[in-house]
N, C-alpha and C. Protein backbone atom coordinates (compact mmCIF):
# COMPACT_ATOMS: atom_id res chain seq x y z
N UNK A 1 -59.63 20.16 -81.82
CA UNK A 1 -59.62 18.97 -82.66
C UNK A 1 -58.30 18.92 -83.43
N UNK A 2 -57.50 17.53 -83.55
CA UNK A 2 -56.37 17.67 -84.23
C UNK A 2 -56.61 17.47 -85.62
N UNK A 3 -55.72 17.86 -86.48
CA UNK A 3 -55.79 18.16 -87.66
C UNK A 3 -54.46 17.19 -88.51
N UNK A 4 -54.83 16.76 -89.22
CA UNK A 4 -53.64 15.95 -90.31
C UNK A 4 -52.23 17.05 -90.22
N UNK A 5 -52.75 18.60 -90.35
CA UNK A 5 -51.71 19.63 -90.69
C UNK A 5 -50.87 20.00 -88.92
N UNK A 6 -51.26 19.22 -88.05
CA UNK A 6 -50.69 18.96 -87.04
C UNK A 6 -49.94 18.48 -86.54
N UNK A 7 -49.62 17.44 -87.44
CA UNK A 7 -49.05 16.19 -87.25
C UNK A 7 -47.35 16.66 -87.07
N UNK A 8 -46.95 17.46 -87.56
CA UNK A 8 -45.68 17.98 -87.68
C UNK A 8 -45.23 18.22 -86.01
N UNK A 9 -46.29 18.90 -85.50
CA UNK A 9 -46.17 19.76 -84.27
C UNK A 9 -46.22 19.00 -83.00
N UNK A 10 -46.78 17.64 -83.69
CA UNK A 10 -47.22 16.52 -82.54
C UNK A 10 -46.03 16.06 -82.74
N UNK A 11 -45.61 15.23 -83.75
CA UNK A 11 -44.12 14.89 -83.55
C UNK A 11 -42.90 15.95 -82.98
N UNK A 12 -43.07 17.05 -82.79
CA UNK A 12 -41.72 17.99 -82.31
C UNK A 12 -42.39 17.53 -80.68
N UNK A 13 -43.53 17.87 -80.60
CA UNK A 13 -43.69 17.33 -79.16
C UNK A 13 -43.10 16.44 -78.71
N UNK A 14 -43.38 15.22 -79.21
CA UNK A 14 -42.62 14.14 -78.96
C UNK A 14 -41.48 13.95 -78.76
N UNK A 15 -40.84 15.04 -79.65
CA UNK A 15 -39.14 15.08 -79.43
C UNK A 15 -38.82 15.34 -78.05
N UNK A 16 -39.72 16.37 -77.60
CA UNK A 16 -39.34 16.96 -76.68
C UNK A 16 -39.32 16.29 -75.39
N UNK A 17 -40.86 15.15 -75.57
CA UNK A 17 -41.20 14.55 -74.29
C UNK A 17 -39.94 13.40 -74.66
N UNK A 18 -39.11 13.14 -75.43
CA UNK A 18 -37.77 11.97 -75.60
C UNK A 18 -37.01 12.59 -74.23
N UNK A 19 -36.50 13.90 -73.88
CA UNK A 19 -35.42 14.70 -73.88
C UNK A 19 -35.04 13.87 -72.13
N UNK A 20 -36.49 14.08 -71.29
CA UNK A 20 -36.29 13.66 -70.13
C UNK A 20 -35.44 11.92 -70.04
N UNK A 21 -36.45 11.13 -71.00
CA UNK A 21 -35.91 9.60 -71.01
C UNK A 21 -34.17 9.29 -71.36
N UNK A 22 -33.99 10.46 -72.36
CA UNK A 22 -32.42 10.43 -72.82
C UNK A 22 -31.31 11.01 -71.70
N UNK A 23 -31.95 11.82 -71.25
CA UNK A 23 -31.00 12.75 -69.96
C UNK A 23 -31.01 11.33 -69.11
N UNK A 24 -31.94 10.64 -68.80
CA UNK A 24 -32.37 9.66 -67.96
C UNK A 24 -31.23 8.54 -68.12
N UNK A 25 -31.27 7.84 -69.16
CA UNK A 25 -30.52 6.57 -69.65
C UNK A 25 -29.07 7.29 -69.43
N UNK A 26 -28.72 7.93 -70.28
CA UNK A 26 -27.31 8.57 -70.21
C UNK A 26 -26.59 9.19 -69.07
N UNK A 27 -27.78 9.71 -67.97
CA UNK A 27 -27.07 9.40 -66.62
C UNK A 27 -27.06 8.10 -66.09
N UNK A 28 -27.73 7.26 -66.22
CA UNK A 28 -27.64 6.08 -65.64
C UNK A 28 -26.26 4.70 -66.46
N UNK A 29 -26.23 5.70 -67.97
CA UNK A 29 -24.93 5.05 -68.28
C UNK A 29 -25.49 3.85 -69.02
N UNK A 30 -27.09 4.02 -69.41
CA UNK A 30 -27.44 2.78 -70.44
C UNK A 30 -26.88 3.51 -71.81
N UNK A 31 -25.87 3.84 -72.65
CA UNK A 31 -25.62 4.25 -73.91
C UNK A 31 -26.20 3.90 -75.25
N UNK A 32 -26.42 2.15 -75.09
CA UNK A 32 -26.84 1.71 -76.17
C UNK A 32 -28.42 2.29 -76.19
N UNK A 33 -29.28 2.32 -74.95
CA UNK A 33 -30.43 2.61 -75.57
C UNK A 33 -30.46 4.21 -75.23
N UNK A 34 -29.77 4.65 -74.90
CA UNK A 34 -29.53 6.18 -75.05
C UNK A 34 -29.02 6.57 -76.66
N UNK A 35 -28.45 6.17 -77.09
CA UNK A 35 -27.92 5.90 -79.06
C UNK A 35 -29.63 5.57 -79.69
N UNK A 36 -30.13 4.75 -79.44
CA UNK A 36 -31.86 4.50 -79.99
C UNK A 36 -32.69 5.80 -79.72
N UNK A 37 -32.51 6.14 -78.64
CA UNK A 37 -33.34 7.24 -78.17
C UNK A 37 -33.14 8.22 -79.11
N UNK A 38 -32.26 8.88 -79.56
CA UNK A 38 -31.59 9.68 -80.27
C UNK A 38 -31.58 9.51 -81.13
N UNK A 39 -31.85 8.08 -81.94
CA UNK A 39 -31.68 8.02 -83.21
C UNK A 39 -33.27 8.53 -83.30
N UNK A 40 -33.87 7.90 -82.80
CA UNK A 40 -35.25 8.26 -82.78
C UNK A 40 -35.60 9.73 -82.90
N UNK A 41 -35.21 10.38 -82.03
CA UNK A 41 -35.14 11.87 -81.63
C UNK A 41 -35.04 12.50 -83.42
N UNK A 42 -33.99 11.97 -83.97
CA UNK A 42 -33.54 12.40 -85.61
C UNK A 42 -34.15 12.28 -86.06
N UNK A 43 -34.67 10.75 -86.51
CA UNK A 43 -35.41 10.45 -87.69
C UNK A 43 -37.19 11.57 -87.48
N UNK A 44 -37.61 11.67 -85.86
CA UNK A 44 -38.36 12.87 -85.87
C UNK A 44 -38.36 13.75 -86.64
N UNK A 45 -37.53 14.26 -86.33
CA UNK A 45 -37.08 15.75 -86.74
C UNK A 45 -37.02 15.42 -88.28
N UNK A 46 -36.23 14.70 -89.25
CA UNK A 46 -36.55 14.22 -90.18
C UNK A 46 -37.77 14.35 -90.76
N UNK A 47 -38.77 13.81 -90.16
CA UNK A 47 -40.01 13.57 -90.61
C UNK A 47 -40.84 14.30 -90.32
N UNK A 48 -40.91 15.40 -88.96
CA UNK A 48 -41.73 16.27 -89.23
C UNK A 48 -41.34 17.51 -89.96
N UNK A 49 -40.49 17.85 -90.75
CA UNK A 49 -39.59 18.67 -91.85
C UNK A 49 -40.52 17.93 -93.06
N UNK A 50 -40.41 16.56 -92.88
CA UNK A 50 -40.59 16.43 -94.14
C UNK A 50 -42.25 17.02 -94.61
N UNK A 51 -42.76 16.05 -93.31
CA UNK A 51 -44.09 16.62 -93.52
C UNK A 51 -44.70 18.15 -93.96
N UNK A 52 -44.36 18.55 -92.95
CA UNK A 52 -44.73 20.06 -93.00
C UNK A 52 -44.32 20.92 -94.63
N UNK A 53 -42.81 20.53 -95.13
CA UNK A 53 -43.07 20.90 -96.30
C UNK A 53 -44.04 19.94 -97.23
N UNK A 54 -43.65 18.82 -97.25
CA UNK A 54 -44.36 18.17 -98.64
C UNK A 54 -45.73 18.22 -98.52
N UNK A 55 -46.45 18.09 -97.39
CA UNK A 55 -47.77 18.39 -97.27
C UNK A 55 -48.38 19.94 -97.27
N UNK A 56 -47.47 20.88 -97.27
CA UNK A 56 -47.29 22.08 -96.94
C UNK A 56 -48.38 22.66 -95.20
N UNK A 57 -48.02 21.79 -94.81
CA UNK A 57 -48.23 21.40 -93.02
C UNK A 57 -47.93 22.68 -92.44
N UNK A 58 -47.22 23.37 -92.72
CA UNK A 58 -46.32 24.52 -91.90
C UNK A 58 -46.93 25.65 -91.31
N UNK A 59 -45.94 25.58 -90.56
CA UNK A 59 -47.02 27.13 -89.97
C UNK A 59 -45.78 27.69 -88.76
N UNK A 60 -46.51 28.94 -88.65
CA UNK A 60 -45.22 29.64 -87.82
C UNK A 60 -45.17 29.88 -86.42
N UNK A 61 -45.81 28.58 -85.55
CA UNK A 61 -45.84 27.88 -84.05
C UNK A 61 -44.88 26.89 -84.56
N UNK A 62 -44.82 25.85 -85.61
CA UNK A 62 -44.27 25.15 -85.55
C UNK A 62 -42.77 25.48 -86.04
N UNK A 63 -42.87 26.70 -87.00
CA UNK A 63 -41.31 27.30 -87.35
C UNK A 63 -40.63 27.76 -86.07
N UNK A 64 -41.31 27.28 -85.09
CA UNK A 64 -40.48 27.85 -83.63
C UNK A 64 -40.36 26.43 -82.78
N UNK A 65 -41.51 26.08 -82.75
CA UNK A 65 -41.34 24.69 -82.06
C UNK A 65 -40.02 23.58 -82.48
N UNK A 66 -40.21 23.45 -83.65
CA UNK A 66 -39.21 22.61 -84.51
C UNK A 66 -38.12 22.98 -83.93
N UNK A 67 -37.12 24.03 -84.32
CA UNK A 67 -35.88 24.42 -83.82
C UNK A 67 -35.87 24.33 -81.96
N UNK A 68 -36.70 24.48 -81.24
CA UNK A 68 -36.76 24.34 -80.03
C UNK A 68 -36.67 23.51 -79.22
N UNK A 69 -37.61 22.54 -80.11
CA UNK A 69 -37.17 20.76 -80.00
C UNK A 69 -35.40 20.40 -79.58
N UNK A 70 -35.13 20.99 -81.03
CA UNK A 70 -33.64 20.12 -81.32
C UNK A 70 -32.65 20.99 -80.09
N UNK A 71 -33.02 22.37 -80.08
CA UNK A 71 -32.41 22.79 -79.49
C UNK A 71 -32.27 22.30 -78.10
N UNK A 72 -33.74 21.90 -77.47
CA UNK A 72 -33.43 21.36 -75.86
C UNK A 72 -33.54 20.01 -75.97
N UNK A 73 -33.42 19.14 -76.95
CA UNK A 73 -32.13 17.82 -76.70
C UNK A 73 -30.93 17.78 -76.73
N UNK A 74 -30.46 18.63 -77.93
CA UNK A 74 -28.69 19.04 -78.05
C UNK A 74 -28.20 19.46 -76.93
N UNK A 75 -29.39 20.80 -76.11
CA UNK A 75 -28.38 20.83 -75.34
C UNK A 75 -28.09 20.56 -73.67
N UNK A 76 -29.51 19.43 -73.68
CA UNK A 76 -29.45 18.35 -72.62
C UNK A 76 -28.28 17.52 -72.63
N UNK A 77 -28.19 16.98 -74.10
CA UNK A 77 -27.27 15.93 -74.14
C UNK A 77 -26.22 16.58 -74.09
N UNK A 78 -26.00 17.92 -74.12
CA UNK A 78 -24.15 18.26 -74.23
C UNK A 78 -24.21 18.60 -72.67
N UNK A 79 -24.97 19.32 -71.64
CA UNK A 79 -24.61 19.51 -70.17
C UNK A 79 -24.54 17.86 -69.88
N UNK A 80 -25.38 16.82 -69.70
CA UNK A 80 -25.09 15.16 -69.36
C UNK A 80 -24.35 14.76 -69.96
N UNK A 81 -23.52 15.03 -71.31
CA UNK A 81 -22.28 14.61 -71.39
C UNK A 81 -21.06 15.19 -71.22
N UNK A 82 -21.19 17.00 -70.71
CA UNK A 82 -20.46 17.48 -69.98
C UNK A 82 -20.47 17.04 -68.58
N UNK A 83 -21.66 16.73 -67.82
CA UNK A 83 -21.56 16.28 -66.21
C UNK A 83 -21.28 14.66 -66.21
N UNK A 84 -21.19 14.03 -66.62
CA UNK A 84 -20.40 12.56 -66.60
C UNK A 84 -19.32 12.52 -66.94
N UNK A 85 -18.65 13.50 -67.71
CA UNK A 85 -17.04 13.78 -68.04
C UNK A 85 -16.96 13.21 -69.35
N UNK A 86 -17.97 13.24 -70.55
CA UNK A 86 -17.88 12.94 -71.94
C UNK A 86 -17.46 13.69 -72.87
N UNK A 87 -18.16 14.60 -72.45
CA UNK A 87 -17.67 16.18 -73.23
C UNK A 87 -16.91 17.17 -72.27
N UNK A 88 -15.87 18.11 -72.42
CA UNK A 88 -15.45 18.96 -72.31
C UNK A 88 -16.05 19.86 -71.32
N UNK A 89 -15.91 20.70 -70.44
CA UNK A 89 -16.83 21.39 -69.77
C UNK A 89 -16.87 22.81 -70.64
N UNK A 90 -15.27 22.91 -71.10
CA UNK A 90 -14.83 24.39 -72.09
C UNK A 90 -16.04 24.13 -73.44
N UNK A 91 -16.21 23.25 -74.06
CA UNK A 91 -17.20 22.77 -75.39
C UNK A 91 -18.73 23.06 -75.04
N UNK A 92 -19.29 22.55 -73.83
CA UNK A 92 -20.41 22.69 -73.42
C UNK A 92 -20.68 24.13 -73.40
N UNK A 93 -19.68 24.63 -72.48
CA UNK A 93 -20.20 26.37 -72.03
C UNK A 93 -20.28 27.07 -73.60
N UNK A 94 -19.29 26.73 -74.79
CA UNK A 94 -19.05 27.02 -75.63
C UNK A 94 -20.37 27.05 -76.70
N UNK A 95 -20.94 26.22 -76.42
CA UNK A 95 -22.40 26.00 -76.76
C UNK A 95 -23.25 26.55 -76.58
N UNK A 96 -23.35 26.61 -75.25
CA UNK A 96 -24.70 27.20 -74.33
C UNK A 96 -24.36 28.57 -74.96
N UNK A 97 -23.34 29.36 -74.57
CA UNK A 97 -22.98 31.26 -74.99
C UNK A 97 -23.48 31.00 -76.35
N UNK A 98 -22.86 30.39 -77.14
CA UNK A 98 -23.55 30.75 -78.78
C UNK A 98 -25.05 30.82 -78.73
N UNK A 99 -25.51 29.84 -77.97
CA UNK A 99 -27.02 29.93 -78.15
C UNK A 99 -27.85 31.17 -77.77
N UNK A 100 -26.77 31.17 -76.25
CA UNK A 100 -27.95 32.15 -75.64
C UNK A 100 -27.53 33.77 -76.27
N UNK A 101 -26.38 33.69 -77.29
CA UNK A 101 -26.01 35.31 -77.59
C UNK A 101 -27.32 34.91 -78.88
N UNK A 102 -27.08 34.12 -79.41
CA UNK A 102 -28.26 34.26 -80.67
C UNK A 102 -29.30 34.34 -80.63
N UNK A 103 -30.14 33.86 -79.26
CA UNK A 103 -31.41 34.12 -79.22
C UNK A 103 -32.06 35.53 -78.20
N UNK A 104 -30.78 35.64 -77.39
CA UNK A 104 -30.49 36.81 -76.99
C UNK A 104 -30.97 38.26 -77.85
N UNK A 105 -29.84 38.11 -79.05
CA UNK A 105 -29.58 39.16 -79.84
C UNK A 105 -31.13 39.07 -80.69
N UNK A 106 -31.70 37.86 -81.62
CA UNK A 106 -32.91 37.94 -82.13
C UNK A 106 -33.72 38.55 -81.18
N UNK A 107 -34.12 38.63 -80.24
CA UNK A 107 -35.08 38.87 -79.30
C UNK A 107 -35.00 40.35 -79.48
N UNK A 108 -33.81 41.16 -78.95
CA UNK A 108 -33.48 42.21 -79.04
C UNK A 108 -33.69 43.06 -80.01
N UNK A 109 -33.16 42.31 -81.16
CA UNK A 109 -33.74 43.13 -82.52
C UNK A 109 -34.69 43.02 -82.65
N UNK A 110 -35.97 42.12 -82.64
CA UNK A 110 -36.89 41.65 -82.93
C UNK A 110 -37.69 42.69 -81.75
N UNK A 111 -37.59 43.21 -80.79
CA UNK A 111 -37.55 44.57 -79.66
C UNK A 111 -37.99 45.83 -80.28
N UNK A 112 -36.53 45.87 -80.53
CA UNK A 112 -35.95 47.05 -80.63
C UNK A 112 -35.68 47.87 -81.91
N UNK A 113 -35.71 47.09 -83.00
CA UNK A 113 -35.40 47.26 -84.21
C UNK A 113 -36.59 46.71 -85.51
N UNK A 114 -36.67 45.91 -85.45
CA UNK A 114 -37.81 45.64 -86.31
C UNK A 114 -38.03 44.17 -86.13
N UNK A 115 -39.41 43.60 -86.19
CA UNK A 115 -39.75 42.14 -85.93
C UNK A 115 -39.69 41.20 -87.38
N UNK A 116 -38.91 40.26 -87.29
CA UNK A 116 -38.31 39.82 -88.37
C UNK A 116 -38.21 38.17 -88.09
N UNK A 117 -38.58 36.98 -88.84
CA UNK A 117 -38.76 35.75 -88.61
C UNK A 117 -36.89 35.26 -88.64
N UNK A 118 -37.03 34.30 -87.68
CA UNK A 118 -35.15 33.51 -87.24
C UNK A 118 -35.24 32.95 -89.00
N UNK A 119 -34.00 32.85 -89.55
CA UNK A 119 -33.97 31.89 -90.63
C UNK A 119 -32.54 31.82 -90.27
N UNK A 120 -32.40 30.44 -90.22
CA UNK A 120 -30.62 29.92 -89.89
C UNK A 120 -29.85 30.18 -90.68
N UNK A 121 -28.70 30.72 -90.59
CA UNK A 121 -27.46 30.73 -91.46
C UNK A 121 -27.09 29.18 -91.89
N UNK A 122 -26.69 28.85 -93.02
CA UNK A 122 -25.78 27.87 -93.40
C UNK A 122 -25.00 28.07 -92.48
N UNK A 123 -23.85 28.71 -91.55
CA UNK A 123 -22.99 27.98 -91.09
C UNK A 123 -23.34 27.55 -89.53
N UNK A 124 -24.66 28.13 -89.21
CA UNK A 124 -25.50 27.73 -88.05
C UNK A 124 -26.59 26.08 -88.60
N UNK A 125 -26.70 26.03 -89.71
CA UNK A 125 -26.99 24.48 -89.89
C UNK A 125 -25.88 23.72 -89.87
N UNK A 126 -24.60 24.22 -90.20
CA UNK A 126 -23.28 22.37 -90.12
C UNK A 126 -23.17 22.76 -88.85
N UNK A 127 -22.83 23.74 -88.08
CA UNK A 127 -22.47 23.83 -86.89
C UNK A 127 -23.67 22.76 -86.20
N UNK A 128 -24.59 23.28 -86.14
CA UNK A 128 -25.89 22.04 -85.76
C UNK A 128 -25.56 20.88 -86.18
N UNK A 129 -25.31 20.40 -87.04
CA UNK A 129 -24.99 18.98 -87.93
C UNK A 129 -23.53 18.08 -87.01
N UNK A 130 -22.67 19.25 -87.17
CA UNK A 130 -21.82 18.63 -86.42
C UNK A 130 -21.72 18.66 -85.00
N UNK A 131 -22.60 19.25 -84.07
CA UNK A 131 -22.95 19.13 -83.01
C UNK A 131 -23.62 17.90 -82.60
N UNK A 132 -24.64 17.69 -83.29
CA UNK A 132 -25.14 16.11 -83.78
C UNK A 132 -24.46 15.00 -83.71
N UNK A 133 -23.33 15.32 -84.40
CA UNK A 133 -22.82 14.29 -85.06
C UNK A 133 -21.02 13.98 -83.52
N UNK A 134 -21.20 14.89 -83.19
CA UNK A 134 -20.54 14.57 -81.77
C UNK A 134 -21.14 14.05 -80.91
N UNK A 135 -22.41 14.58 -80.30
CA UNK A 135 -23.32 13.95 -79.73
C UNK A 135 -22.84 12.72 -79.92
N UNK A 136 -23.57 12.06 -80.67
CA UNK A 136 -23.65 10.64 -81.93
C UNK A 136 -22.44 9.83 -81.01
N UNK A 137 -21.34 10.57 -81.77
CA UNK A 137 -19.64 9.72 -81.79
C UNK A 137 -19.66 9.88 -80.31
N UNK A 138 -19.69 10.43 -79.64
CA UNK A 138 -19.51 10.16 -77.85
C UNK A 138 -20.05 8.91 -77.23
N UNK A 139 -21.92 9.08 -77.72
CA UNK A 139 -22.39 8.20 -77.05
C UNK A 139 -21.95 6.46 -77.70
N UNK A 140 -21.80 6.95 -79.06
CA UNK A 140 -21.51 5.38 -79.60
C UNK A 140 -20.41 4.42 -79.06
N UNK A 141 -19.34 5.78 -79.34
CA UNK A 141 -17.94 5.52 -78.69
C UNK A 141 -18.16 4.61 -76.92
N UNK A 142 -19.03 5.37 -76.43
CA UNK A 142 -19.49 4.26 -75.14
C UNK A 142 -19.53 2.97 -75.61
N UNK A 143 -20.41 2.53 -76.56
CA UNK A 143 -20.82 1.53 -76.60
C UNK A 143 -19.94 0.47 -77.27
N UNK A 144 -19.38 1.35 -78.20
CA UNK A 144 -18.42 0.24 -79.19
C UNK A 144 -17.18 1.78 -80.24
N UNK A 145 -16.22 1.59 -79.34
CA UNK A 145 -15.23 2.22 -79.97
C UNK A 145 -15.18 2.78 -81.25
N UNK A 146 -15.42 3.82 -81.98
CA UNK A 146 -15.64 3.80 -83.32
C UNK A 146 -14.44 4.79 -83.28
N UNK A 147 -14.37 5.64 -82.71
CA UNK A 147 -13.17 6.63 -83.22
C UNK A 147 -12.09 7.01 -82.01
N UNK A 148 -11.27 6.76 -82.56
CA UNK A 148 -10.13 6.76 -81.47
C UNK A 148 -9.84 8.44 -80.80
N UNK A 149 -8.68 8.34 -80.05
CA UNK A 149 -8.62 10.06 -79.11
C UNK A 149 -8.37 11.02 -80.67
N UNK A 150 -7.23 10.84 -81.44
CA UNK A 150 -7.14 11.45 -82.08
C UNK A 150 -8.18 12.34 -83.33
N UNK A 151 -9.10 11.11 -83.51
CA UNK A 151 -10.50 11.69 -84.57
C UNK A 151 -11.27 12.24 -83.79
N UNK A 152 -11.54 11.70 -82.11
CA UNK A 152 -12.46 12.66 -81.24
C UNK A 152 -12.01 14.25 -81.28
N UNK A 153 -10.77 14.01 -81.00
CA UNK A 153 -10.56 15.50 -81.01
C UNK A 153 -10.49 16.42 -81.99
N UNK A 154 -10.20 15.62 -83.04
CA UNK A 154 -10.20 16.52 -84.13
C UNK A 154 -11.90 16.88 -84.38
N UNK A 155 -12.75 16.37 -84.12
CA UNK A 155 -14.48 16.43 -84.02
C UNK A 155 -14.56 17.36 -82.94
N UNK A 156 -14.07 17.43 -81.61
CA UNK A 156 -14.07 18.39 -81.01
C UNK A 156 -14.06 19.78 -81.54
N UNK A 157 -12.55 20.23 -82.36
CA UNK A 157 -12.22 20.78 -82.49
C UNK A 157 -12.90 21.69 -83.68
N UNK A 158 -13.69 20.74 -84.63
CA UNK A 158 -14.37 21.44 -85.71
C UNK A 158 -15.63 21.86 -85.01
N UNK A 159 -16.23 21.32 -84.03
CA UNK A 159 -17.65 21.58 -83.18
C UNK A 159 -17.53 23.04 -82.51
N UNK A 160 -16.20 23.24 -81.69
CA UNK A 160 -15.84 24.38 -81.08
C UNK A 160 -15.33 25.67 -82.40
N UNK A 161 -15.20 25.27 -83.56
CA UNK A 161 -14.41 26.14 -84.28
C UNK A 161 -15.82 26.35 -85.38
N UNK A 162 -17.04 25.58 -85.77
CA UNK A 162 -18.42 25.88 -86.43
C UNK A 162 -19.22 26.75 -85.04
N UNK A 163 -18.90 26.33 -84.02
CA UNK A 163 -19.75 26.76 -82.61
C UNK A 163 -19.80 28.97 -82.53
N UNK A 164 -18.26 28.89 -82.91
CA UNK A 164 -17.85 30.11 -82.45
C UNK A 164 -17.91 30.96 -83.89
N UNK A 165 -17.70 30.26 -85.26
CA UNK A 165 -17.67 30.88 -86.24
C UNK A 165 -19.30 31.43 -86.28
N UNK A 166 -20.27 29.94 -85.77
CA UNK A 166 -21.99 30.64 -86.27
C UNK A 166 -22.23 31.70 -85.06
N UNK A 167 -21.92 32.06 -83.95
CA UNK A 167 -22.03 33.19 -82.72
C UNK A 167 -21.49 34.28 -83.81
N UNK A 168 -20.41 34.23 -84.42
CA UNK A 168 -19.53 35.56 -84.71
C UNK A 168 -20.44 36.38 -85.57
N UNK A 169 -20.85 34.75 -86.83
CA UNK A 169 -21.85 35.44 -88.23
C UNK A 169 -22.78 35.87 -87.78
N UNK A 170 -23.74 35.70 -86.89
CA UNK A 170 -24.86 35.94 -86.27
C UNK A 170 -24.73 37.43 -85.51
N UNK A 171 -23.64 37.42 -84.78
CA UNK A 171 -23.47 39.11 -84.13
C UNK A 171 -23.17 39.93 -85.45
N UNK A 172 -22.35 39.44 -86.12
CA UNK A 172 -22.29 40.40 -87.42
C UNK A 172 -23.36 41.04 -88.41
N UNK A 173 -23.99 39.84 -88.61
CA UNK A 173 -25.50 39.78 -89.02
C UNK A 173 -26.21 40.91 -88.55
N UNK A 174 -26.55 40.35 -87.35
CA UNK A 174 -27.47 41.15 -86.43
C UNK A 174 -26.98 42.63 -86.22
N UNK A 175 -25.36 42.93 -86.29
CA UNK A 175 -24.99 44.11 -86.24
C UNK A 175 -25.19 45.23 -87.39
N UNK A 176 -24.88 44.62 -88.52
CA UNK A 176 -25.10 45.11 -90.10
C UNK A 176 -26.11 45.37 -89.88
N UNK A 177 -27.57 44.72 -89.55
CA UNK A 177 -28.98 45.01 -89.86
C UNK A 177 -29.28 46.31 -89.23
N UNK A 178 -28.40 46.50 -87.86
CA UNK A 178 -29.02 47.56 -86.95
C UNK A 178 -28.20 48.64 -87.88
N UNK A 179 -26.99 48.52 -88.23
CA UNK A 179 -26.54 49.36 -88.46
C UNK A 179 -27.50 50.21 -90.15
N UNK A 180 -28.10 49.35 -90.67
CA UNK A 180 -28.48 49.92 -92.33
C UNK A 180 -29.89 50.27 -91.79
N UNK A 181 -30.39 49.46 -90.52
CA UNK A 181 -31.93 50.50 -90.09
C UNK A 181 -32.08 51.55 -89.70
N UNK A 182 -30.55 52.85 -88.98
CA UNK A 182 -30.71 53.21 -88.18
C UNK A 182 -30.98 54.80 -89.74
């Protein structure tokens, strides 16, 4: 039976069932309603955050689901806008390694060392933010020019330079911990 305190978990679902329709439009090169899709996708995520705290909704299926969500739209939309030639192929891979060393390495410790809940670094939330927010400027940029080569790249360039700084804090992290357990 579903529950009001569910509602959080039903919306990350939802995010998730977006992911196919967005991969969908954006190969087919509809942008504008690939930009809706996504906006949609946000204001989700938005709102089941909100829920879960203000109702105190939360629970720790959904402290995994949530991040999992965002994680397999971001990084649908960065391989389909790496395979149409939107993004970078060097930016994409650049992505994928951060991810998979971080969930990699949690797993491992979480193994091997002691079992301990993910809580994001600040510089693993702007890195997220501005991953977003490239996303965003690519697909818009399809639709209606907003930022010319020079601001793209400079957005590039902070995406690849938050991308590699949150991998570094995270191995460091994760290294310190093993090192003060042993």
């Amino acid at each position: 039976m579903i529950q009001a305190r569910d509602i959080p978990n039903l919306i990350s679902f939802a995010r998730i069932a977006l992911v196919p329709p967005i991969v969908y439009v954006l190969l087919a090169g509809d942008f504008g309603l690939a930009l809706w899709l996504f906006l949609i996708a946000g204001v989700s995520d938005g709102l089941d955050g909100f829920l879960a705290k203000h109702f105190a909704w939360q629970s720790e299926f959904g402290g995994k689901l949530d991040p999992a969500a965002d994680k397999l739209l971001l990084l649908s939309c960065y391989f389909v806008l790496g395979w149409i030639g939107l993004l970078p192929w060097w930016l994409v891979g650049l992505v994928f390694l951060r991810d998979i060393v971080i969930v990699v390495g949690w797993i491992a410790y979480n193994q091997h060392v002691q079992r301990i809940s993910a809580q994001p670094m600040l510089i693993s939330k702007v890195n997220t933010f501005m991953q977003i927010v490239l996303a965003l400027a690519v697909v818009a940029n399809q639709v209606r020019p907003i930022l010319d080569a020079g601001s793209m790249l400079a957005l590039l360039i902070v995406v690849a330079v938050t991308t590699v700084w949150s991998g570094v804090a995270y191995v460091g992290y994760w290294g310190a911990r093993v090192v003060r357990h042993d």
